[in-house]
PDB file of N, CA and C in Angstrom:
ATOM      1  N   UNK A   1     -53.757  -5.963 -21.888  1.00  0.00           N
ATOM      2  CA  UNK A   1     -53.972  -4.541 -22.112  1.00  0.00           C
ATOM      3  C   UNK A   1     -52.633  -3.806 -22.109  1.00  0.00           C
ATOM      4  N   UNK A   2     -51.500  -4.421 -21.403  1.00  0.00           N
ATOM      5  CA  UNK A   2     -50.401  -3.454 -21.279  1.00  0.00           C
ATOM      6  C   UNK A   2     -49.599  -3.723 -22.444  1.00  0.00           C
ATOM      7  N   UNK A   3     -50.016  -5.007 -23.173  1.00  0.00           N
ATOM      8  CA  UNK A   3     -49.336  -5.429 -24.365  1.00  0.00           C
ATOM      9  C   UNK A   3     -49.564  -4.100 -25.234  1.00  0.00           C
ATOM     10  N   UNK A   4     -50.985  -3.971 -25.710  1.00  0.00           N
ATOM     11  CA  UNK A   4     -51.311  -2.963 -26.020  1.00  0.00           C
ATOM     12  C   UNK A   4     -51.265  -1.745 -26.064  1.00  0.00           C
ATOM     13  N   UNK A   5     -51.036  -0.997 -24.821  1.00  0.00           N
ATOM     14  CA  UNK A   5     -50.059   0.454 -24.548  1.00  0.00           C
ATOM     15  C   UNK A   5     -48.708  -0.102 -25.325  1.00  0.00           C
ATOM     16  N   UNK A   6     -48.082  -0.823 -25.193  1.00  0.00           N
ATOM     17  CA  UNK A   6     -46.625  -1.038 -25.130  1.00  0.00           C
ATOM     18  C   UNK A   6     -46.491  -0.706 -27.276  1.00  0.00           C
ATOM     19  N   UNK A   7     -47.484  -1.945 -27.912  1.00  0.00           N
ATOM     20  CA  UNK A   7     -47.677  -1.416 -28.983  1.00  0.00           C
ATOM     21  C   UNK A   7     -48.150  -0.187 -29.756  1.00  0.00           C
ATOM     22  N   UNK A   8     -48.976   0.885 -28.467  1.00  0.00           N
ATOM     23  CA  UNK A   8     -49.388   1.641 -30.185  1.00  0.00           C
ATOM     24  C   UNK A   8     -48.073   2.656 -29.396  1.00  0.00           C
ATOM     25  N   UNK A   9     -47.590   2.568 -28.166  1.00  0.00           N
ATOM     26  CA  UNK A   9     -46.223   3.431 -28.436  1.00  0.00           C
ATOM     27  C   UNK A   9     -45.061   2.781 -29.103  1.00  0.00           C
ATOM     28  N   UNK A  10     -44.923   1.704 -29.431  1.00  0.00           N
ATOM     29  CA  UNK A  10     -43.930   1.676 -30.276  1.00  0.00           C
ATOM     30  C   UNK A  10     -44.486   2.572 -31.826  1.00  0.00           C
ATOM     31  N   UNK A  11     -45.612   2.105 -31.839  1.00  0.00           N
ATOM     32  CA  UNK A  11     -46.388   2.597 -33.532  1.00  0.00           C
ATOM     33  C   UNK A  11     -45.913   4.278 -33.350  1.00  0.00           C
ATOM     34  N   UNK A  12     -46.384   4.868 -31.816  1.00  0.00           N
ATOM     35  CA  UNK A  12     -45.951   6.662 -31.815  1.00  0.00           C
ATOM     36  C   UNK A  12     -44.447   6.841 -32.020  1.00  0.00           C
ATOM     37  N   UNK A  13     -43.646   5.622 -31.567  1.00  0.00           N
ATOM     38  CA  UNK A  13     -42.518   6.104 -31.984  1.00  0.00           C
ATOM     39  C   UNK A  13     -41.937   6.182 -33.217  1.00  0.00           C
ATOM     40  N   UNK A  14     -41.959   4.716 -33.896  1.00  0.00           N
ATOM     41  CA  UNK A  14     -41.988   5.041 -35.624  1.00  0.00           C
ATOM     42  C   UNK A  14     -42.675   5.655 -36.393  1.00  0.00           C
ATOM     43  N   UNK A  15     -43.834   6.472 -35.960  1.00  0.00           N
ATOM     44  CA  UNK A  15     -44.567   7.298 -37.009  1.00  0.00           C
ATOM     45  C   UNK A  15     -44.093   8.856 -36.168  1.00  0.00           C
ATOM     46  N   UNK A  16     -43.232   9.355 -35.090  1.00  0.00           N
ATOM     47  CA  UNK A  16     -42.521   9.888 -35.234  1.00  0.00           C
ATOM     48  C   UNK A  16     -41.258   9.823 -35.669  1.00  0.00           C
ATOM     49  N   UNK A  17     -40.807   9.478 -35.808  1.00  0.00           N
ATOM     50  CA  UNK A  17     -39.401   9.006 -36.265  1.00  0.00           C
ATOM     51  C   UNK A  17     -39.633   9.102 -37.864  1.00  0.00           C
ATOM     52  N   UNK A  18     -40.165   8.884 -38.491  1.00  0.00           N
ATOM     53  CA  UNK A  18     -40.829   9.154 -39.974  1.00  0.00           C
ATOM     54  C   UNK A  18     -41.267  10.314 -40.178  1.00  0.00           C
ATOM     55  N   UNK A  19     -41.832  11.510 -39.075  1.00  0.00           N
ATOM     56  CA  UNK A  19     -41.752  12.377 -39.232  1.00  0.00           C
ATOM     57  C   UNK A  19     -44.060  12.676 -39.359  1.00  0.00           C
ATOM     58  N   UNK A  20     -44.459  11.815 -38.859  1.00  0.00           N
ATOM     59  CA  UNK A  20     -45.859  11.626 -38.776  1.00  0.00           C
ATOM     60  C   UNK A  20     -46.500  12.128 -37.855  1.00  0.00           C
ATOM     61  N   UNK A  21     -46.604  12.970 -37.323  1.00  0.00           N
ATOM     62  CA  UNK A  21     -46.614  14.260 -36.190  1.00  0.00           C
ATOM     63  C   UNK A  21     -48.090  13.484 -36.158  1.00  0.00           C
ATOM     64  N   UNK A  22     -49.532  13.910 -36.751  1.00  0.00           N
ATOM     65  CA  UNK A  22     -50.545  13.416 -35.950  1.00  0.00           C
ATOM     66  C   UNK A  22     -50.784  11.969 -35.848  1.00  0.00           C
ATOM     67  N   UNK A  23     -50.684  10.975 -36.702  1.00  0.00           N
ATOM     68  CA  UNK A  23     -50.668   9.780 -36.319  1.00  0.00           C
ATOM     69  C   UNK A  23     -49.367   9.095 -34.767  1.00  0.00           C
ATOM     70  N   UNK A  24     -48.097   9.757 -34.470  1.00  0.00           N
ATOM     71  CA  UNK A  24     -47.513   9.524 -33.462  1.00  0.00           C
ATOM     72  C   UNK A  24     -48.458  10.363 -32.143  1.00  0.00           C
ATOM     73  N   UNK A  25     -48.964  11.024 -32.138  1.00  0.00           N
ATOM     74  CA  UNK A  25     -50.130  11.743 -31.192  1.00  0.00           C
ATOM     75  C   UNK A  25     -51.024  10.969 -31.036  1.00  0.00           C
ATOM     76  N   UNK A  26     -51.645  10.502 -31.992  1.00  0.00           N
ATOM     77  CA  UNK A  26     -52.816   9.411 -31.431  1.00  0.00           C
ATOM     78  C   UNK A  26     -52.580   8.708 -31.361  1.00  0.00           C
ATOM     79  N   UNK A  27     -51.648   7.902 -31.014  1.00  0.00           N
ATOM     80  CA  UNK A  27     -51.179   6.603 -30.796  1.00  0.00           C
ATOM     81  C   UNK A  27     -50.441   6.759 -29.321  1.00  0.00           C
ATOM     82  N   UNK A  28     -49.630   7.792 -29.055  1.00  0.00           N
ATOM     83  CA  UNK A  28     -49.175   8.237 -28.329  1.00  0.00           C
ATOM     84  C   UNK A  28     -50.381   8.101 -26.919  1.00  0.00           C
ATOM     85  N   UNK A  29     -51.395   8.809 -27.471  1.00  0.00           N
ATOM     86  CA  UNK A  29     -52.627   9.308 -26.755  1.00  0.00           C
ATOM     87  C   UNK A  29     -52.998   7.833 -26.226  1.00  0.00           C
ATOM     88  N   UNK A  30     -53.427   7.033 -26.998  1.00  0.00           N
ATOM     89  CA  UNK A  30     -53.866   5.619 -27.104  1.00  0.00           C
ATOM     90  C   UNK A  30     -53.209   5.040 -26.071  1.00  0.00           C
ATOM     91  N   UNK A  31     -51.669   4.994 -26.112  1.00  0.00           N
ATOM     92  CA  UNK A  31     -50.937   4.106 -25.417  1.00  0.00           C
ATOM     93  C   UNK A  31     -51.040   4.516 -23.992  1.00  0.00           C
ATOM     94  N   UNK A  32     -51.606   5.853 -23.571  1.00  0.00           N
ATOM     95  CA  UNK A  32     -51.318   6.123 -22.416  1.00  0.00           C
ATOM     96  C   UNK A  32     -52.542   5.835 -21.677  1.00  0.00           C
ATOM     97  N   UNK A  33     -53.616   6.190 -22.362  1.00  0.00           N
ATOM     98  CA  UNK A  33     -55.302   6.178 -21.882  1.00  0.00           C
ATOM     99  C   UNK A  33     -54.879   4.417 -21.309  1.00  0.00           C
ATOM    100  N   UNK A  34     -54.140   3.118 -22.548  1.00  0.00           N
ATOM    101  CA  UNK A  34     -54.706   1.894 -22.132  1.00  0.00           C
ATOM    102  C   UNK A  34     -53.551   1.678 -20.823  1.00  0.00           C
ATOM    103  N   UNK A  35     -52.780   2.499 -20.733  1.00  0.00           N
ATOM    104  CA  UNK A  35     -51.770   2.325 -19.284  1.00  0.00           C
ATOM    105  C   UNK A  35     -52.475   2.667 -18.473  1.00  0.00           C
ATOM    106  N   UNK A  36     -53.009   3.685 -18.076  1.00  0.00           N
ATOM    107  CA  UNK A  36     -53.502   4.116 -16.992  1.00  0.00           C
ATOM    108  C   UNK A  36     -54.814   3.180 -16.543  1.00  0.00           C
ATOM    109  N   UNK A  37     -55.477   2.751 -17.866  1.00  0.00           N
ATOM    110  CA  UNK A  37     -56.475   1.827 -17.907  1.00  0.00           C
ATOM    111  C   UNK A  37     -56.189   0.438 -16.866  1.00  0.00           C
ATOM    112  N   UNK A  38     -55.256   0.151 -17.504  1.00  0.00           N
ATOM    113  CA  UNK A  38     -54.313  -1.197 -16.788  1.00  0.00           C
ATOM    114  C   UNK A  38     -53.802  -0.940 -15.498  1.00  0.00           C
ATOM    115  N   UNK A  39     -53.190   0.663 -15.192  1.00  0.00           N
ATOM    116  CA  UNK A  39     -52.908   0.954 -14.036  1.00  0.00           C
ATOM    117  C   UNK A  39     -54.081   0.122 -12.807  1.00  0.00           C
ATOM    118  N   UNK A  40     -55.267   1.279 -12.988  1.00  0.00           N
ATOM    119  CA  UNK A  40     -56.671   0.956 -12.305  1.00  0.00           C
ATOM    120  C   UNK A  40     -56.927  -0.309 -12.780  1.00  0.00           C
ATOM    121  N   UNK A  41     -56.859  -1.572 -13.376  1.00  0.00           N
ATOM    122  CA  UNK A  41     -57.646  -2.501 -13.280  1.00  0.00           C
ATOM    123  C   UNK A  41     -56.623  -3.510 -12.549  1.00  0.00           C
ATOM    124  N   UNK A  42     -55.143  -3.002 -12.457  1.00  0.00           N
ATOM    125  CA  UNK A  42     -54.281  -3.732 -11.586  1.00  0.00           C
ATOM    126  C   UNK A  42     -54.808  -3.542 -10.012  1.00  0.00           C
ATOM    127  N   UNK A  43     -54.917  -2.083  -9.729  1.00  0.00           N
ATOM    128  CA  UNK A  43     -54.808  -1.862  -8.644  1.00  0.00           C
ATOM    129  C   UNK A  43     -56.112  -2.387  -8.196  1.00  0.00           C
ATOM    130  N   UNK A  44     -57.074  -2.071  -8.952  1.00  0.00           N
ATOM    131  CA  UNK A  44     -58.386  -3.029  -8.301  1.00  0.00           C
ATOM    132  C   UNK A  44     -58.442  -4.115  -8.024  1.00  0.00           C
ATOM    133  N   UNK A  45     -57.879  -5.164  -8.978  1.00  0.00           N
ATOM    134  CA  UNK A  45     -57.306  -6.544  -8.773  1.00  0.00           C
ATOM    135  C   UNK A  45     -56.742  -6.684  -7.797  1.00  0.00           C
ATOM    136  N   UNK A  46     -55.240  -6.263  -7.197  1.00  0.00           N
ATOM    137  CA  UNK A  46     -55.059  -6.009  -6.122  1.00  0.00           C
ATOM    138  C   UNK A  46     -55.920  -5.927  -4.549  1.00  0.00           C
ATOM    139  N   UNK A  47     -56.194  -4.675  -4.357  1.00  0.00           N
ATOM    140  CA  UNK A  47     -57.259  -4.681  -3.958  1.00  0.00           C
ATOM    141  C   UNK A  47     -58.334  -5.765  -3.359  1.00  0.00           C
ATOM    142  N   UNK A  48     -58.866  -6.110  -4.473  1.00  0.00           N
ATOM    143  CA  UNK A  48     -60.288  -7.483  -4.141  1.00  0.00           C
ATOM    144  C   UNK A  48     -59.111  -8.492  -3.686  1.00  0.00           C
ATOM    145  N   UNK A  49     -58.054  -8.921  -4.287  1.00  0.00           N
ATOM    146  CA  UNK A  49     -57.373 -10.234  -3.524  1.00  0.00           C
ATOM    147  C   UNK A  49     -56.820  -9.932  -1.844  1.00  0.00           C
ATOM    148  N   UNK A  50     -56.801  -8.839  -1.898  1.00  0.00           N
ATOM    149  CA  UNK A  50     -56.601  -8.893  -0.292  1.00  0.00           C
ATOM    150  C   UNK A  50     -57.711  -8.238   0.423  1.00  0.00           C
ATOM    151  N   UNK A  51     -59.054  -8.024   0.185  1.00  0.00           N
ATOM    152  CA  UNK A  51     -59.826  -7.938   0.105  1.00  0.00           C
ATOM    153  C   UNK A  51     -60.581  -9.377   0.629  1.00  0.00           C
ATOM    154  N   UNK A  52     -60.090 -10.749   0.085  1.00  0.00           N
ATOM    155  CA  UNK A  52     -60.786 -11.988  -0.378  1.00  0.00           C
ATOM    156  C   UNK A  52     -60.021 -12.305   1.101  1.00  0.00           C
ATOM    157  N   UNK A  53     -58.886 -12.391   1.243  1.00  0.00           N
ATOM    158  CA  UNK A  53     -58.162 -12.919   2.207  1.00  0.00           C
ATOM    159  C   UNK A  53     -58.683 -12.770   3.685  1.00  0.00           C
TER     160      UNK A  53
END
């Protein structure tokens, strides 16, 4: 999943950089929703393993 953030911000950065104002926004948008996504499914992971222990 973090592969994923990591890609559609590279995509926000070259479709700003080209000058693509709403496609670098939703991608932008994208990349952050699947970070934070990954944030929480780390920290839950986390979590349950010391949790298990």
């Amino acid at each position: 999943m973090l592969y994923y953030a990591v890609v559609f911000l590279v995509i926000a950065l070259v479709a700003a950089a080209l000058g693509f104002g709403g496609i670098a926004g939703a991608s932008a948008g994208i990349a952050q929703i699947l970070f934070f996504l990954f944030l929480l499914f780390f920290a839950v992971a986390v979590i349950v393993n010391f949790a298990r222990r």
